[in-house]
N, C-alpha and C. Protein backbone atom coordinates (compact mmCIF):
# COMPACT_ATOMS: atom_id res chain seq x y z
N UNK A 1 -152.83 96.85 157.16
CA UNK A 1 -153.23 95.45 157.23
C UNK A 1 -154.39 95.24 156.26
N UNK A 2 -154.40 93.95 155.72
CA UNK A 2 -155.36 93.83 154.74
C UNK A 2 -155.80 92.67 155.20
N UNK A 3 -157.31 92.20 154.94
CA UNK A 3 -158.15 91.17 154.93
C UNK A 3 -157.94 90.22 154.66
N UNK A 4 -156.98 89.77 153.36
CA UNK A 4 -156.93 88.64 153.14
C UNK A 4 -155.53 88.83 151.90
N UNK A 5 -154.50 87.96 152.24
CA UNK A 5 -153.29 88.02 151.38
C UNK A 5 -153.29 86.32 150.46
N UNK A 6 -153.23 86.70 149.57
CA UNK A 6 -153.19 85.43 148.58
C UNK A 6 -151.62 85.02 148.33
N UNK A 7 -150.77 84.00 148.01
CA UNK A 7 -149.86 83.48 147.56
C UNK A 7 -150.03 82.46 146.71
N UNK A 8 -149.84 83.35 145.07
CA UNK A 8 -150.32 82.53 144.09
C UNK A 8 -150.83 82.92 143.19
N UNK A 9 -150.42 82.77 141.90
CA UNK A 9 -151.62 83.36 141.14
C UNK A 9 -151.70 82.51 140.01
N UNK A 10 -152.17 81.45 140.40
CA UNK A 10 -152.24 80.34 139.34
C UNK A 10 -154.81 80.23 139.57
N UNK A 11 -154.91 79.14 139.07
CA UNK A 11 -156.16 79.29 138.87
C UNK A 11 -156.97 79.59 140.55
N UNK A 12 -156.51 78.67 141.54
CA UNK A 12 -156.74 78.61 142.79
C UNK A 12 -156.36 79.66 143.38
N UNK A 13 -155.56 80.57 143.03
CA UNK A 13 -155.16 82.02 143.94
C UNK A 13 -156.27 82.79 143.17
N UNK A 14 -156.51 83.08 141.73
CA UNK A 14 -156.72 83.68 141.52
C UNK A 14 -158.49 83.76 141.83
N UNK A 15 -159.21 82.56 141.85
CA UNK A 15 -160.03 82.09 142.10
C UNK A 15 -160.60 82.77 143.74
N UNK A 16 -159.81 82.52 144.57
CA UNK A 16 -159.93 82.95 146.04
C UNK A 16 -159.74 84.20 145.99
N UNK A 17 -158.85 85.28 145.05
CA UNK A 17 -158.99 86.74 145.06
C UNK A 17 -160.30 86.96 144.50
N UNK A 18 -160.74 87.09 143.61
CA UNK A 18 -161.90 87.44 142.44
C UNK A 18 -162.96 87.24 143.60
N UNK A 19 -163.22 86.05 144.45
CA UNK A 19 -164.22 85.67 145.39
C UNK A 19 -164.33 86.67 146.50
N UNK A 20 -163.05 87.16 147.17
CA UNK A 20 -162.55 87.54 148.60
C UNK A 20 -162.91 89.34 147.79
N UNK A 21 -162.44 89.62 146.45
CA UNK A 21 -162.40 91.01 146.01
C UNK A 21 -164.00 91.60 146.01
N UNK A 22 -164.24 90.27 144.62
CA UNK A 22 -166.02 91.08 144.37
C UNK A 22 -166.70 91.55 146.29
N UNK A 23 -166.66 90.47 146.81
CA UNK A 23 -167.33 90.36 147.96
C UNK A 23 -166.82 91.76 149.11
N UNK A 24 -165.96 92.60 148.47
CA UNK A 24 -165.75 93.62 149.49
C UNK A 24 -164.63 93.14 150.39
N UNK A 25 -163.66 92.38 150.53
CA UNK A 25 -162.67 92.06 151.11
C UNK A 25 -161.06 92.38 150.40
N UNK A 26 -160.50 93.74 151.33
CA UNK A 26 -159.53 93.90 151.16
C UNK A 26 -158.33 93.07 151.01
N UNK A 27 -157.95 92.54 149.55
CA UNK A 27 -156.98 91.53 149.23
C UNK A 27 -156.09 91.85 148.52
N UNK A 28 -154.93 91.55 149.02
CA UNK A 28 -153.77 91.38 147.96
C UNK A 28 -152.78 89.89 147.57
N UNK A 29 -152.38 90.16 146.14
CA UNK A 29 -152.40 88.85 145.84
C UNK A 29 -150.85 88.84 145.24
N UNK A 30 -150.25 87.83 145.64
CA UNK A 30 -148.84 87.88 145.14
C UNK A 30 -148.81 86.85 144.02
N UNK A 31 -148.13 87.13 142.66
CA UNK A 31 -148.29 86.38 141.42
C UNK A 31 -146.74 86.56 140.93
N UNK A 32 -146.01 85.14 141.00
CA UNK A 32 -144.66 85.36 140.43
C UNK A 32 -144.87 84.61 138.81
N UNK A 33 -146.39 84.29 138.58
CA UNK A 33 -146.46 83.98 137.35
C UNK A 33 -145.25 82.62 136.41
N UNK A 34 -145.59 81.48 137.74
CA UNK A 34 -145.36 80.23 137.70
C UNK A 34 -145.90 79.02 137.51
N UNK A 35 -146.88 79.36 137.14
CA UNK A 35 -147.87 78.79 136.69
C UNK A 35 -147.99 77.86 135.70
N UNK A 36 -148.65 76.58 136.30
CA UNK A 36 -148.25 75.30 135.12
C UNK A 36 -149.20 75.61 133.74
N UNK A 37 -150.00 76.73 133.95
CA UNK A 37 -151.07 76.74 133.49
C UNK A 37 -150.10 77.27 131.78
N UNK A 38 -149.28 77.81 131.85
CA UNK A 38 -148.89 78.33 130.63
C UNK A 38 -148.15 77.40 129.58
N UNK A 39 -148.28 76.27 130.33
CA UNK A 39 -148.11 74.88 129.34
C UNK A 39 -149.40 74.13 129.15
N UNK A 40 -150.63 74.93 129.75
CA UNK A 40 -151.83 74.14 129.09
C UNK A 40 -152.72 74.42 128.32
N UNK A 41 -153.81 73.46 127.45
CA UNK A 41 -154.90 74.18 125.94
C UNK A 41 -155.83 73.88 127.64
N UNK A 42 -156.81 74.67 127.72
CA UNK A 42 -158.11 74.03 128.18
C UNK A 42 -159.37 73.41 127.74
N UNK A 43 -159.58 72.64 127.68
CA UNK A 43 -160.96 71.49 126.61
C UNK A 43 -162.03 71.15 127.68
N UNK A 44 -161.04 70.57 129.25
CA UNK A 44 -161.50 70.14 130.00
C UNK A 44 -162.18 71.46 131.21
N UNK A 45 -161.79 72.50 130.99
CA UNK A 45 -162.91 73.45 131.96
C UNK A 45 -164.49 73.92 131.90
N UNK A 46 -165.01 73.48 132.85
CA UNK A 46 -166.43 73.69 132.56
C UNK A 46 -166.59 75.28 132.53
N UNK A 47 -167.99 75.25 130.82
CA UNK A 47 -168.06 76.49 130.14
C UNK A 47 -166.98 77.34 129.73
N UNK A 48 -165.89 76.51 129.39
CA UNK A 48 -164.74 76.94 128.09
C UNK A 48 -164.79 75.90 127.28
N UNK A 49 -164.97 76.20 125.88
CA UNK A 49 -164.75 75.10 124.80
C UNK A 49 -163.55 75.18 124.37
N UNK A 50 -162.86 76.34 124.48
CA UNK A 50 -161.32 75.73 124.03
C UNK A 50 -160.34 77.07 124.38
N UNK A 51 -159.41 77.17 125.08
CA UNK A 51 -158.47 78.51 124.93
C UNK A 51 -157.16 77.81 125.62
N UNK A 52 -156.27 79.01 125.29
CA UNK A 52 -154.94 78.48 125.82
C UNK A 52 -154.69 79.09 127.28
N UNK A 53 -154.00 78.35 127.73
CA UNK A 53 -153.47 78.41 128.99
C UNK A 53 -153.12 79.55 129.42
N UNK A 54 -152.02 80.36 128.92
CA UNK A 54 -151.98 81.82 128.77
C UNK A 54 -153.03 82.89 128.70
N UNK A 55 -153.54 82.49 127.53
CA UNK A 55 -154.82 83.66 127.36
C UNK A 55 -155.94 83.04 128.28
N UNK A 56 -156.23 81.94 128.88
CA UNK A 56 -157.05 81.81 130.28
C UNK A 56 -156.90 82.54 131.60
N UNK A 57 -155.04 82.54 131.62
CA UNK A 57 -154.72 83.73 132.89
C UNK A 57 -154.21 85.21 132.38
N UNK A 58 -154.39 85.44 131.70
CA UNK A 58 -154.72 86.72 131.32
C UNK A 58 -156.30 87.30 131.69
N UNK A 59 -157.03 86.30 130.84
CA UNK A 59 -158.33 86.83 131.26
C UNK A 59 -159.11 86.57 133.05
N UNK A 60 -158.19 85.31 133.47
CA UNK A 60 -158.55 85.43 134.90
C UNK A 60 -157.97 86.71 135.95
N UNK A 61 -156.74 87.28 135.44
CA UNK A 61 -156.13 88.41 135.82
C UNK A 61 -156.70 89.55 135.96
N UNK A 62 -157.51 89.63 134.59
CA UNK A 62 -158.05 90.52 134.31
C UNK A 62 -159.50 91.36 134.95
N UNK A 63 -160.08 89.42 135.24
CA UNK A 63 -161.37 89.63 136.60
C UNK A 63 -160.93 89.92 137.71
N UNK A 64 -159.74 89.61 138.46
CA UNK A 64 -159.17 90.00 139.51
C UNK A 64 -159.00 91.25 139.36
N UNK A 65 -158.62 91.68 139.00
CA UNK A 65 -158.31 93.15 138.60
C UNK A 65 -159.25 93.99 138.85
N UNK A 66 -160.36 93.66 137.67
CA UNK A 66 -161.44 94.56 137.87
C UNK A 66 -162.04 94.74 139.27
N UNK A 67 -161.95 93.66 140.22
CA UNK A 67 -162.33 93.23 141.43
C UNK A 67 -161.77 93.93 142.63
N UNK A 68 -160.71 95.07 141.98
CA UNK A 68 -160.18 95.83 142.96
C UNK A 68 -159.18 95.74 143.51
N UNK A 69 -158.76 93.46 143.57
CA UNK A 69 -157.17 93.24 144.20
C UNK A 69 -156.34 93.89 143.76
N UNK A 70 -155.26 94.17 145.10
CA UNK A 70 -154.02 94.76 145.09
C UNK A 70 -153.12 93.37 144.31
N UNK A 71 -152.71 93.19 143.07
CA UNK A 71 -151.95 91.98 142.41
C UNK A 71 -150.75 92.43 141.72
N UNK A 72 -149.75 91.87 142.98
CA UNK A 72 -148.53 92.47 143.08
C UNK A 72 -147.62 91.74 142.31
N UNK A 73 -147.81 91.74 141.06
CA UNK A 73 -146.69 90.74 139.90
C UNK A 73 -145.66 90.69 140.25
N UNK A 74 -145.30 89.68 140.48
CA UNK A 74 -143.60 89.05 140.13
C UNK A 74 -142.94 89.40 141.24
N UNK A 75 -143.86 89.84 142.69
CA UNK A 75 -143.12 89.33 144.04
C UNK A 75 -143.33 88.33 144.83
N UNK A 76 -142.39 87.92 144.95
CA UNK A 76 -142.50 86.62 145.75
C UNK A 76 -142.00 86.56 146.95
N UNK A 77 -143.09 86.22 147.67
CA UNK A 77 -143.21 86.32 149.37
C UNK A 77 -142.37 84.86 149.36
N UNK A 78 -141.26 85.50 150.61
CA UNK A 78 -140.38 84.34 150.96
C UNK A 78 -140.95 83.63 152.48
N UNK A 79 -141.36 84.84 153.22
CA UNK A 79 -141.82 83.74 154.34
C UNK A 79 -143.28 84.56 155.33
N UNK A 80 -143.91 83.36 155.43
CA UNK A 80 -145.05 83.56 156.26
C UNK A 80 -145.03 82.93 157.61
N UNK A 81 -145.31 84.02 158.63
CA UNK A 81 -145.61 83.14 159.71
C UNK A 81 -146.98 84.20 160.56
N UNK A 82 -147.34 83.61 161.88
CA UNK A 82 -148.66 84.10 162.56
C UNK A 82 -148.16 85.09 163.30
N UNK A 83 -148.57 86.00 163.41
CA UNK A 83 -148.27 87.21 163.65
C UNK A 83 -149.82 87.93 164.21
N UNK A 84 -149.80 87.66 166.08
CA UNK A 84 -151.39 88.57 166.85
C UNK A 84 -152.19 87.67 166.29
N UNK A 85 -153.10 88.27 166.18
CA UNK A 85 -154.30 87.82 165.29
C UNK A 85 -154.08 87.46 163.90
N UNK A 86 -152.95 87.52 162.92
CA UNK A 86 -152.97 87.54 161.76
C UNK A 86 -151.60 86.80 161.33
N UNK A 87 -151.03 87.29 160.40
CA UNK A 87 -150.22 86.56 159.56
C UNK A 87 -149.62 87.95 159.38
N UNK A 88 -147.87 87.63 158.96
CA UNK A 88 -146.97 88.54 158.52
C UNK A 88 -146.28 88.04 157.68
N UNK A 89 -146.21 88.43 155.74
CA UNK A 89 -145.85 88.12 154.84
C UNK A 89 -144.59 88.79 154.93
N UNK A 90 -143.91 88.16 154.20
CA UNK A 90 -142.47 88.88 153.70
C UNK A 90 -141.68 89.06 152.08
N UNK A 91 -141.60 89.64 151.76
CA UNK A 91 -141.29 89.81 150.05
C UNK A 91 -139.86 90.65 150.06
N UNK A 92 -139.07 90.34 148.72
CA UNK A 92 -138.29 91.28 148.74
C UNK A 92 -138.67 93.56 148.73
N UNK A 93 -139.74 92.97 148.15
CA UNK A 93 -140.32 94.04 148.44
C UNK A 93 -140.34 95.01 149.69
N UNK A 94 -140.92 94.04 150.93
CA UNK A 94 -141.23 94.69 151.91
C UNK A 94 -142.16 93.87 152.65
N UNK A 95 -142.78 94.07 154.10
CA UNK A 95 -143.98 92.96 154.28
C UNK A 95 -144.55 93.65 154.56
N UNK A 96 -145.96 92.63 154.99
CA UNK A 96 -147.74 92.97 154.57
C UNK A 96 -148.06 92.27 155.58
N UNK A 97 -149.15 92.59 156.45
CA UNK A 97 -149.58 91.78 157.27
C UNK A 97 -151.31 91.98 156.85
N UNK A 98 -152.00 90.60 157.21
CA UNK A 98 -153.46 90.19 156.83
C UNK A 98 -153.98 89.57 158.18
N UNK A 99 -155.38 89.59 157.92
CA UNK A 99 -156.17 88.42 158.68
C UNK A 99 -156.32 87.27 158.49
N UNK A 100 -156.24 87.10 157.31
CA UNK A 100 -156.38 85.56 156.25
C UNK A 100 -154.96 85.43 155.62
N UNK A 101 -154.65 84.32 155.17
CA UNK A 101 -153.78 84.06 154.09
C UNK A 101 -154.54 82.87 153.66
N UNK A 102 -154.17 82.86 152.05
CA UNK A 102 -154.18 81.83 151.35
C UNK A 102 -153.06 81.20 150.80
N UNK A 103 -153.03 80.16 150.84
CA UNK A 103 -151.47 79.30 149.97
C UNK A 103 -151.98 78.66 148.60
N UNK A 104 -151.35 79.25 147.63
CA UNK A 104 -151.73 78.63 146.32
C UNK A 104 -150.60 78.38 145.79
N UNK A 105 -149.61 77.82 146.29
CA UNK A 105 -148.27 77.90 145.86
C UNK A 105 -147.94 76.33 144.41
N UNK A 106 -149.36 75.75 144.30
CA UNK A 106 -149.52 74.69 143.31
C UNK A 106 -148.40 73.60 144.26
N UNK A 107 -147.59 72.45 143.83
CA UNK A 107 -146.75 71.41 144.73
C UNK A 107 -146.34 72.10 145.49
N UNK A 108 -145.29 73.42 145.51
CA UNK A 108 -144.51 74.09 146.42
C UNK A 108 -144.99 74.45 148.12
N UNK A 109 -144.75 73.46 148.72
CA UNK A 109 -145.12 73.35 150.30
C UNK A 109 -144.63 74.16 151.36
N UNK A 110 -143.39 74.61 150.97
CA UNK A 110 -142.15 75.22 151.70
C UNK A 110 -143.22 76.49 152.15
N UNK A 111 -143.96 76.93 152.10
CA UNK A 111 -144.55 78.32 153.35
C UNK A 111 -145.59 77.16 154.62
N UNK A 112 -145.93 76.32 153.73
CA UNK A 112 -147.18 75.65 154.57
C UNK A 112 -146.15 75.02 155.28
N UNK A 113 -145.14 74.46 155.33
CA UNK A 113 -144.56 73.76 156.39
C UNK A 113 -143.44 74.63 157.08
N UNK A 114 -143.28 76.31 156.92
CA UNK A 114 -142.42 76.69 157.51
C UNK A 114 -143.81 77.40 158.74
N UNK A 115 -145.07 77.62 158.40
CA UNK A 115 -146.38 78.11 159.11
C UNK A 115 -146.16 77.17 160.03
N UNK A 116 -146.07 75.61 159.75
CA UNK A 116 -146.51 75.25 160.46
C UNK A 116 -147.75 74.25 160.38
N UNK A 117 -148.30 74.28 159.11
CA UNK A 117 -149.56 73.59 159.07
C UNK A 117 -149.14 71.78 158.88
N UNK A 118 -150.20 71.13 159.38
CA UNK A 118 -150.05 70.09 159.55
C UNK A 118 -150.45 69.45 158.48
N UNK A 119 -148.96 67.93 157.68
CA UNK A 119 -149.30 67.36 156.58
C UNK A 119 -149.98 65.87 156.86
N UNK A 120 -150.68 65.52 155.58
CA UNK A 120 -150.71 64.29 155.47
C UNK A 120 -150.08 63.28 155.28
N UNK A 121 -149.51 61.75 154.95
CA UNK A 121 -149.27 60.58 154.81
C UNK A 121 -148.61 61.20 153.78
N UNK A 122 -149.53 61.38 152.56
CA UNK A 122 -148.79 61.74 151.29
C UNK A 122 -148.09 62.87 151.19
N UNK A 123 -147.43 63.34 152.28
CA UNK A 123 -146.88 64.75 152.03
C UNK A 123 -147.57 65.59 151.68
N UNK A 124 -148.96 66.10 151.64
CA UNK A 124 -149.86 67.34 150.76
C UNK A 124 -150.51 67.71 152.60
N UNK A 125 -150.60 68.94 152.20
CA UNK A 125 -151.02 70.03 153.27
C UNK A 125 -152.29 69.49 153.75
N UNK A 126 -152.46 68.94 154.74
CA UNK A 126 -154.48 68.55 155.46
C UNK A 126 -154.99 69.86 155.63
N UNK A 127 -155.90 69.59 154.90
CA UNK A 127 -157.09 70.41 154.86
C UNK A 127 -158.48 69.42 155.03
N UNK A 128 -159.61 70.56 155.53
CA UNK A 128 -160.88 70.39 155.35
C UNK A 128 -161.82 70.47 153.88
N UNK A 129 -162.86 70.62 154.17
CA UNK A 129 -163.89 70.61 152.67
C UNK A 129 -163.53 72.70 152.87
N UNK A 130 -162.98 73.09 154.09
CA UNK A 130 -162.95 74.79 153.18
C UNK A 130 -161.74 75.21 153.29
N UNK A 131 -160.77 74.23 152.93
CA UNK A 131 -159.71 74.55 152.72
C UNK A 131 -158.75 74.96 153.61
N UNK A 132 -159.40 75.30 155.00
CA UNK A 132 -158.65 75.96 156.20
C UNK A 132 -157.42 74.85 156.44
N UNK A 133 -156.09 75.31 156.88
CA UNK A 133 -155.55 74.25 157.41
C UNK A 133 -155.56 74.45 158.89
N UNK A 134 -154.51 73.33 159.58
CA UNK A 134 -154.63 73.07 160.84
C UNK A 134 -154.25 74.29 161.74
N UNK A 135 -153.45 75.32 161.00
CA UNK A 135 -153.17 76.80 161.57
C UNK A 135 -154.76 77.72 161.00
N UNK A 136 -155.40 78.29 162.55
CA UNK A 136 -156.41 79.31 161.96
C UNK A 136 -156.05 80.21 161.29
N UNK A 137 -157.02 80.50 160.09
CA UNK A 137 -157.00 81.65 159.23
C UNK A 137 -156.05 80.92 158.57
N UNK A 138 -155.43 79.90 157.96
CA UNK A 138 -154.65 79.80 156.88
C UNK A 138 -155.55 78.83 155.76
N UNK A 139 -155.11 79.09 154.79
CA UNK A 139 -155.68 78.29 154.10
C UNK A 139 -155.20 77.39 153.02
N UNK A 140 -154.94 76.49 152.25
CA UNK A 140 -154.46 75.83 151.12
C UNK A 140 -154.89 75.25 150.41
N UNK A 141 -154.55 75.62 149.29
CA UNK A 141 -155.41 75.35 148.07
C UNK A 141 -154.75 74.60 147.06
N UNK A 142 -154.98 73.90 145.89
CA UNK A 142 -154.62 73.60 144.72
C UNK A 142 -153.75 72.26 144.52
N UNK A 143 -152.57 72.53 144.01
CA UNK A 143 -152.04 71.23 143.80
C UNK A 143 -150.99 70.79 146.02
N UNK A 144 -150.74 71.79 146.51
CA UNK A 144 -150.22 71.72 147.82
C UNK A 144 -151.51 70.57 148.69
N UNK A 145 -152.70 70.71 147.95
CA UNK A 145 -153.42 69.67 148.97
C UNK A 145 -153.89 68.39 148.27
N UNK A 146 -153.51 68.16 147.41
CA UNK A 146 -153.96 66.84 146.56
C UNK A 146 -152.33 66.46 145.91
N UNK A 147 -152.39 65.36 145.59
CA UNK A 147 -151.29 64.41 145.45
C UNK A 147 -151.37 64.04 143.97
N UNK A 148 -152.72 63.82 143.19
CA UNK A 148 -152.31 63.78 142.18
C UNK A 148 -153.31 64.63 141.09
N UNK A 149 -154.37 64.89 142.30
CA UNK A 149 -155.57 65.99 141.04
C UNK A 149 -155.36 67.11 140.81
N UNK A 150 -154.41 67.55 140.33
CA UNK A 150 -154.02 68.78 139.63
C UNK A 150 -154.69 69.46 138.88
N UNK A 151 -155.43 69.49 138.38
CA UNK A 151 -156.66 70.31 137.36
C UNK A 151 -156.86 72.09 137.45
N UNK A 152 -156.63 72.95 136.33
CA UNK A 152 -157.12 74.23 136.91
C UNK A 152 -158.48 73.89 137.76
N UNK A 153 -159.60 73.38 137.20
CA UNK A 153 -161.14 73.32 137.88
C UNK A 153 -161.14 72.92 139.06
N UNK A 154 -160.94 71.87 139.36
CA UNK A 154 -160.47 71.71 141.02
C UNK A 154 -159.81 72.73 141.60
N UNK A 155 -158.51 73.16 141.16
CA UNK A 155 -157.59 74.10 141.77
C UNK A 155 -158.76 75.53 142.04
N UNK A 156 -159.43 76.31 141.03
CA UNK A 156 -160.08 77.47 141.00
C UNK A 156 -161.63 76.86 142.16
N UNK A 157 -161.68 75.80 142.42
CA UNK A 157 -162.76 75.46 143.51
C UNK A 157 -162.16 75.66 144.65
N UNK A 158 -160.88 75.25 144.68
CA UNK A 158 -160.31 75.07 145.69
C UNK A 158 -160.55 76.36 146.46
N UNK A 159 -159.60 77.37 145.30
CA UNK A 159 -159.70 78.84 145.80
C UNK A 159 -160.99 79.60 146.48
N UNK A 160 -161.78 78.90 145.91
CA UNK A 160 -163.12 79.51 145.91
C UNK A 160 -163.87 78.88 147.11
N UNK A 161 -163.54 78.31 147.91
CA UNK A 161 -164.28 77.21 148.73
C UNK A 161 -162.76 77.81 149.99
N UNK A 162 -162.00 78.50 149.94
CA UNK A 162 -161.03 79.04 150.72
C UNK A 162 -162.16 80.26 151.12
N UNK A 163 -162.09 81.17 150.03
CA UNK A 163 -162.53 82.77 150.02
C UNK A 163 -164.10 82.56 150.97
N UNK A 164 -165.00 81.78 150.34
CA UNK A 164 -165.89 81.47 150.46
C UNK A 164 -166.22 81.63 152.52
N UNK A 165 -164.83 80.21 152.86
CA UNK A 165 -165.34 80.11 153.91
C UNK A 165 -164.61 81.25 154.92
N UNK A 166 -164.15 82.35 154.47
CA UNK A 166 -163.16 83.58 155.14
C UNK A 166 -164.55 84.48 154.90
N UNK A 167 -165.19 84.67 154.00
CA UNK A 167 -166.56 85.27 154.30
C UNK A 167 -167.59 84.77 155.04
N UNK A 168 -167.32 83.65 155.06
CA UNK A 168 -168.41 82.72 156.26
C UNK A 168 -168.34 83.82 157.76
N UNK A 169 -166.96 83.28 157.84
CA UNK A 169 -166.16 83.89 159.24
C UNK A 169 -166.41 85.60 159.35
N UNK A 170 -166.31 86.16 158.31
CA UNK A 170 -166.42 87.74 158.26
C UNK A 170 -167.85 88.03 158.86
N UNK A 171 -168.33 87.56 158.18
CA UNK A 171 -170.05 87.83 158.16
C UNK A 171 -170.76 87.15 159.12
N UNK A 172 -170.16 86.64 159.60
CA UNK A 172 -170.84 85.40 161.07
C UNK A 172 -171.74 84.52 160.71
N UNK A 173 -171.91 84.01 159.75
CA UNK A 173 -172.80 83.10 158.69
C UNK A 173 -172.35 82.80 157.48
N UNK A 174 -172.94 81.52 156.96
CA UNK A 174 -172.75 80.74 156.18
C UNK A 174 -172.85 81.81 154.98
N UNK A 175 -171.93 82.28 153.60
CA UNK A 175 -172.14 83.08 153.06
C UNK A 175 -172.16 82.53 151.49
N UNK A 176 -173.10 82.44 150.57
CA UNK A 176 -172.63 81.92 149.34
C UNK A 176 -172.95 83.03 148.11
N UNK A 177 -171.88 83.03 147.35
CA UNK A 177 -171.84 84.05 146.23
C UNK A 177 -172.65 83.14 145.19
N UNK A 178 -173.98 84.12 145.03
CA UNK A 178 -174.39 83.18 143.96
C UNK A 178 -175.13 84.56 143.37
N UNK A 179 -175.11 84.86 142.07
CA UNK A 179 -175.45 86.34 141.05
C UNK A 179 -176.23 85.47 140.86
N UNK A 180 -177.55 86.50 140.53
CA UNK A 180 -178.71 86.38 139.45
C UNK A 180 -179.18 87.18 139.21
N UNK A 181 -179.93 87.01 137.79
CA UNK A 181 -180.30 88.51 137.13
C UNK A 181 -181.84 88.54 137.53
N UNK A 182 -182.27 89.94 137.84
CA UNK A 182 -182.97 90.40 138.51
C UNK A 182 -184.58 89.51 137.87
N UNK A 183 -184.31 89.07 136.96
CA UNK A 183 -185.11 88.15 136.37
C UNK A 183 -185.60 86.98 137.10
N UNK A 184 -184.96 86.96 137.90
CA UNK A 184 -184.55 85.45 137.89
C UNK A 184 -185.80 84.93 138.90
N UNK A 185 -186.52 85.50 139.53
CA UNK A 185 -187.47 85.12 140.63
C UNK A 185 -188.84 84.88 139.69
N UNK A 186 -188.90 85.59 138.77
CA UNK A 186 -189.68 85.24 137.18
C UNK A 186 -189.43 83.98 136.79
N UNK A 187 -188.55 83.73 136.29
CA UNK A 187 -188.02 82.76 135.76
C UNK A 187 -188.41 81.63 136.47
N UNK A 188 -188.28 81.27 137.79
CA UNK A 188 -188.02 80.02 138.67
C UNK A 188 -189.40 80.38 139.49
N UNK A 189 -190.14 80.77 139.23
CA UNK A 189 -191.55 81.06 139.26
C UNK A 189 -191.92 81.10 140.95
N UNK A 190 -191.27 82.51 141.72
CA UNK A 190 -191.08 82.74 143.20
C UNK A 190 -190.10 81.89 143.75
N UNK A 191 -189.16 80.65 143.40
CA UNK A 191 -188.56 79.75 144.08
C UNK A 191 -187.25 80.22 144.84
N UNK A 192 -187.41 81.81 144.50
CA UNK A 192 -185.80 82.57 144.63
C UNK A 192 -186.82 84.05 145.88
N UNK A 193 -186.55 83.91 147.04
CA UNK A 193 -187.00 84.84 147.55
C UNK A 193 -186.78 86.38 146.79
N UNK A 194 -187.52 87.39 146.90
CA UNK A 194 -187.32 88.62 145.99
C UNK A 194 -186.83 89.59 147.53
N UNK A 195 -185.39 90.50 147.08
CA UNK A 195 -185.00 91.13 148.62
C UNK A 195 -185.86 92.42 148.20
């Protein structure tokens, strides 16, 4: 059993692995590499001035990676449901069972409504500000919860505001990933407690 199973590996899956990985949370991430992203330039991502869509998830792959996720290319989990305490994935592969799941399936709804999670008016998955849906421990992210804001940047918040609040829950407190270089209590002249 693993900590946290991703479905998705578009900016919002990958986003919620990299978060759920650095942080010490056993994740695996399923990527059938469907991604709208490989029909896009990026101009509009904050702190990228310009790359292609492709070579953006390559290099987001690549942080996942380093991050330790288990990122199981080009299987695709056919069905999720709650299983004890957790969730039980299914792939042609074989299944996986987690504590968490994430849904990054971009429009594709078909796991969030075979779970079970409860939709909105507009057909898109209800969620909160952390992404949880109306089933505990699930979560949804990206284009499945918005109707027309599709954006990698939104989508990779999305992810990240998923992972985020599954470490909340881990850690029994509010948990925020925020790096700084050891400088940094210099810099901001004591405004950064020193551990």
């Amino acid at each position: 059993m693993v900590d946290v199973a991703i479905v998705g590996g578009g900016p919002a899956g990958l986003s919620a692995g990299l978060f759920a990985g650095k942080n010490g949370l056993d994740t695996v991430l399923f990527d059938t590499d469907g991604t709208w992203m490989h029909k896009a330039h990026l101009f509009n991502y904050l702190g990228v001035g310009s790359v292609g869509g492709s070579e953006f998830m390559a290099t987001a792959r690549q942080q996942v990676d380093d991050f330790g996720v288990d990122r199981r290319q080009d299987e695709k989990v056919t069905a999720v449901e709650a299983s004890g305490d957790g969730f039980a994935l299914t792939t042609a592969d074989g299944e996986y069972e987690a504590d968490y799941v994430v849904l990054a399936t971009g429009a594709n709804r078909d796991l969030a409504e075979s779970l079970g999670c409860d939709f909105g008016e507009d057909d898109t998955v209800d969620v909160g500000v952390s992404m949880e849906t109306s089933v505990e421990g699930a979560y949804a992210t990206g284009g499945m919860v918005r109707a027309e804001e599709w954006q990698a940047v939104i989508a990779a918040g999305d992810g990240a505001a998923a992972a985020l609040n599954i470490l909340s829950n881990e850690k029994g407190e509010h948990y925020h990933d925020f790096d700084v270089p050891d400088t940094a209590s210099a810099v901001f002249g004591g405004l950064i407690d020193d551990e």
